[in-house]
Protein backbone atom coordinates (compact mmCIF):
# COMPACT_ATOMS: atom_id res chain seq x y z
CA UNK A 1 53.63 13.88 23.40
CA UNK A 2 55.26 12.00 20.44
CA UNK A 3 54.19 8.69 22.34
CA UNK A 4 50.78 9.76 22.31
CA UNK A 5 51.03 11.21 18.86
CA UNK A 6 52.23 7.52 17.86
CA UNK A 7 49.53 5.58 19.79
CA UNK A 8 46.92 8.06 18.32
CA UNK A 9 47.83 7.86 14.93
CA UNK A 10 47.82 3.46 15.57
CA UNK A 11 44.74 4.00 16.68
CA UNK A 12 43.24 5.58 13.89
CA UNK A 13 44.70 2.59 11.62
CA UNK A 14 43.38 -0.25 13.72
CA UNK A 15 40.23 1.56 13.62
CA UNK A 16 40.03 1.60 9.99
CA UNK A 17 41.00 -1.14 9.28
CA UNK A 18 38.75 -2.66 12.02
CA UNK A 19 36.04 -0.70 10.70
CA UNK A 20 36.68 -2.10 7.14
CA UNK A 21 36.90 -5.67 8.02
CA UNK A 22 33.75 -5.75 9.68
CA UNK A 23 31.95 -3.53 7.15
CA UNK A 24 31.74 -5.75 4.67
CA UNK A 25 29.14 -8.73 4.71
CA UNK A 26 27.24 -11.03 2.12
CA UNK A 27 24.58 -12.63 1.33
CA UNK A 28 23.46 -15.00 -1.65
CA UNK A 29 20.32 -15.30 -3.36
CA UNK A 30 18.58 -17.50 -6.10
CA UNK A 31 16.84 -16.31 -9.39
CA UNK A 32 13.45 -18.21 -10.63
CA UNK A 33 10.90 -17.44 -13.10
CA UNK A 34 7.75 -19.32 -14.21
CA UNK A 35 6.52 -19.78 -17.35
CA UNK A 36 2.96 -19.53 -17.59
CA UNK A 37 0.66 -20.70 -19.98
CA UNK A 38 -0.39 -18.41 -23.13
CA UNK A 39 -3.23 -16.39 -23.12
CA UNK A 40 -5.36 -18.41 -25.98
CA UNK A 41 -8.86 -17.26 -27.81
CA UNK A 42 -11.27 -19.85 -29.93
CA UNK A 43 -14.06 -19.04 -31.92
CA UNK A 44 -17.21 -21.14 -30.88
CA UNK A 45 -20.01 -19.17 -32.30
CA UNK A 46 -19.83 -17.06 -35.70
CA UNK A 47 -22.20 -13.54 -35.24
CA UNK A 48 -25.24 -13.71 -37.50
CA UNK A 49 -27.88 -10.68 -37.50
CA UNK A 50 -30.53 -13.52 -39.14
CA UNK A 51 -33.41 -12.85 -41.06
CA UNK A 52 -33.96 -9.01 -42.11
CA UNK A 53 -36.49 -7.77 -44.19
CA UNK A 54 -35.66 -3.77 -45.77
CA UNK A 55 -37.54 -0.58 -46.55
CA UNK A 56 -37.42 0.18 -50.63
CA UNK A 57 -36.62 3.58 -49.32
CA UNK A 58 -35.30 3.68 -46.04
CA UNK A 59 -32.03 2.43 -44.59
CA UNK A 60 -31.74 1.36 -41.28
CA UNK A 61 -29.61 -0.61 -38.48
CA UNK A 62 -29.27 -3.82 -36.72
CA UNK A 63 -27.77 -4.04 -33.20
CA UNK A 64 -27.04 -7.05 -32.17
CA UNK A 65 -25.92 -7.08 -28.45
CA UNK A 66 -23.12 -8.75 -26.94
CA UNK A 67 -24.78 -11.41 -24.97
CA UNK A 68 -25.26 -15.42 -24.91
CA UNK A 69 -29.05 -15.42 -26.44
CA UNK A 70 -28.83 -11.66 -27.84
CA UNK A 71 -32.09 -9.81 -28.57
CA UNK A 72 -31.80 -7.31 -31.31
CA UNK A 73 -33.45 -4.09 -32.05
CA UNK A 74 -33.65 -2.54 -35.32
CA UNK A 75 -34.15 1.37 -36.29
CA UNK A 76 -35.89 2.81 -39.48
CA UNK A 77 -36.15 0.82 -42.55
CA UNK A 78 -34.92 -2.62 -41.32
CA UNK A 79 -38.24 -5.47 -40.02
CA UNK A 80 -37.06 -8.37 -38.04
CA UNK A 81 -38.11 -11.46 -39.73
CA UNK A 82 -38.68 -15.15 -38.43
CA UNK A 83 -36.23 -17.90 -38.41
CA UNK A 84 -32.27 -17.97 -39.07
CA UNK A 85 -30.05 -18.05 -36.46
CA UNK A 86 -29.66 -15.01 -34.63
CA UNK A 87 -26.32 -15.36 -32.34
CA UNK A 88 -23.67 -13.10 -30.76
CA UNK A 89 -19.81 -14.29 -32.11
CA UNK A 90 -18.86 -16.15 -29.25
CA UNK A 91 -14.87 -17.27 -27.66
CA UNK A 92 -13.52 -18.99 -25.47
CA UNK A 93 -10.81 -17.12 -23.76
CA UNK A 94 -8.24 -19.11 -22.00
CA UNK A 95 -4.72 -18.32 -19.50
CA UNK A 96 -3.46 -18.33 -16.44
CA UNK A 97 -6.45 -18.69 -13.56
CA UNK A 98 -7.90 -15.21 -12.60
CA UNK A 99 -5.63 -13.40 -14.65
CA UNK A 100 -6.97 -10.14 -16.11
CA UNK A 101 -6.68 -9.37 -19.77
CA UNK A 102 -7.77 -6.71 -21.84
CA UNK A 103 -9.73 -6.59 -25.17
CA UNK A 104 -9.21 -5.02 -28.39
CA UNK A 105 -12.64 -5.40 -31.30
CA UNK A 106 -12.51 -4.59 -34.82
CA UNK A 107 -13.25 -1.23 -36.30
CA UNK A 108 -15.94 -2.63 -39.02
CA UNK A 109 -16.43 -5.18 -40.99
CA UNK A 110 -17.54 -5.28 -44.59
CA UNK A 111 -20.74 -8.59 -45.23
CA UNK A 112 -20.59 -9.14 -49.30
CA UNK A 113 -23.34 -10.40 -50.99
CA UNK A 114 -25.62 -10.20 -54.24
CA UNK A 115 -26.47 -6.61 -53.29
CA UNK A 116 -23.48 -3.43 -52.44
CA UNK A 117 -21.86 -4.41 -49.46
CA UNK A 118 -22.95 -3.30 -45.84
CA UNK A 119 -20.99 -2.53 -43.05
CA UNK A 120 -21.16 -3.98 -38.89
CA UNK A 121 -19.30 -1.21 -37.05
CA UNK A 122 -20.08 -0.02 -33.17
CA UNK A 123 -18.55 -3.44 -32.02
CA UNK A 124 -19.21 -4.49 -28.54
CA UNK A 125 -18.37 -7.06 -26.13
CA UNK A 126 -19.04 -8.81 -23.00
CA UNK A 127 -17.17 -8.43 -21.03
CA UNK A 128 -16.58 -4.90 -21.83
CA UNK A 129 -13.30 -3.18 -23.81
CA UNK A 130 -13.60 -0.86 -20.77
CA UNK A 131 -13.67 -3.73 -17.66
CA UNK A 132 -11.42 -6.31 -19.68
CA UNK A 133 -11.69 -9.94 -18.99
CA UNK A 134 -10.71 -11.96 -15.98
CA UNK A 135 -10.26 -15.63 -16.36
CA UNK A 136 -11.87 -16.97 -13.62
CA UNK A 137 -10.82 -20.90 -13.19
CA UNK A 138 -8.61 -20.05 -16.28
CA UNK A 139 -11.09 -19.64 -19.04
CA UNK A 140 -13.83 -16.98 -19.41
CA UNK A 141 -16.17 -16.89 -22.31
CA UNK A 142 -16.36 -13.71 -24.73
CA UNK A 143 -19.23 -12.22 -26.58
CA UNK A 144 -18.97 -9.72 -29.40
CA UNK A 145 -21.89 -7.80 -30.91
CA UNK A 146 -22.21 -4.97 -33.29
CA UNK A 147 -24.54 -3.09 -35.02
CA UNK A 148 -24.99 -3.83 -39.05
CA UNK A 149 -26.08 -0.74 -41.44
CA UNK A 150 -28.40 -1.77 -44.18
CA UNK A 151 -29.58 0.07 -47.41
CA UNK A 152 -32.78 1.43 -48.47
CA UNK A 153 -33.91 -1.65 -51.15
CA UNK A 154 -30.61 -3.77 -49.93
CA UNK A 155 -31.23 -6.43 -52.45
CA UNK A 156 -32.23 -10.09 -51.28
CA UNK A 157 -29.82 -12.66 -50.58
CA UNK A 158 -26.88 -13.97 -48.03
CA UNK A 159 -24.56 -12.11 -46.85
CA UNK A 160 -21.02 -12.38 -45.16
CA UNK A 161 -17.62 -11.24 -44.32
CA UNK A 162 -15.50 -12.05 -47.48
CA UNK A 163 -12.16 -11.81 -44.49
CA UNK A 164 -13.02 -12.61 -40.91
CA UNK A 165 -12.73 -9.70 -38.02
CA UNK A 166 -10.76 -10.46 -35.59
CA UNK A 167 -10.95 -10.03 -31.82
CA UNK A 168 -7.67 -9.63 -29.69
CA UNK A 169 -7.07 -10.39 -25.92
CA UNK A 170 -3.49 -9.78 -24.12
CA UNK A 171 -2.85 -10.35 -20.57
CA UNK A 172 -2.56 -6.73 -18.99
């Protein structure tokens, strides 16, 4: 029995250490990364409501949609006049090909001129905040509209952001 007791009990030790010998492999791996080029935005065209003509007693609005050749509609007190340049601001949005990015547009933006100052707010864009951007070939180009509010008897004359808005993109 003490034989047994022995070989059982050498056993058990070769086993382990068997078990532990064997137990224990490896592998190796690599690390990489890649660098890839900076999401990048570049004004091409500056947004310009063009020629308004206002009530002497009614305000009114401008939108100016978010498009390449934008058509714009007017409410109350505001007339669309002839001639000036009407445009959409325009970018040029440029990454990494088919990367998705999202959009963030100004709040408002104050146009100073002869008369009190009047305010573009309801900024939009195309592509939309909501859908985000995708840079298809690596470059996709963004329009941003908005609608300007104009006062009753706004008096005659140019007018234009004093400080530019700005428009942010980020890769998502």
């Amino acid at each position: 029995m003490k034989k047994m007791n022995k070989f059982f009990a050498l056993s058990i030790v070769m086993v382990s250490f068997a078990a532990s010998t064997f137990a224990q492999v490896s592998a190796t791996a690599t690390a990489s990364a890649t660098i890839v080029a900076p999401i990048a935005i570049t004004k091409t065209f500056d947004m310009n409501f063009g020629n308004l003509a206002v009530s002497p007693t009614v305000a009114g609005t401008v939108v100016l949609p978010a498009a390449a050749a934008p058509v714009r509609t007017v409410t109350a007190g505001v007339t669309l006049m002839p001639g000036g340049t009407v445009t959409a601001a325009a970018f040029t949005v440029t990454g990494l090909a088919n990367a998705t990015y999202s959009i963030t547009l100004p709040a408002s933006a104050s146009l100073t001129g002869p008369g009190a100052p009047m305010t573009a707010d309801t900024f939009v864009s195309t592509p939309t905040v909501a859908a985000g951007g995708v840079l298809t070939l690596g470059t996709q180009t963004l329009y941003v509209g908005a609608t300007l509010n104009v006062a009753a008897a706004q008096v005659a004359g140019a007018y234009t952001t004093p400080a530019a808005f700005t428009v942010t993109v980020n890769y998502n």
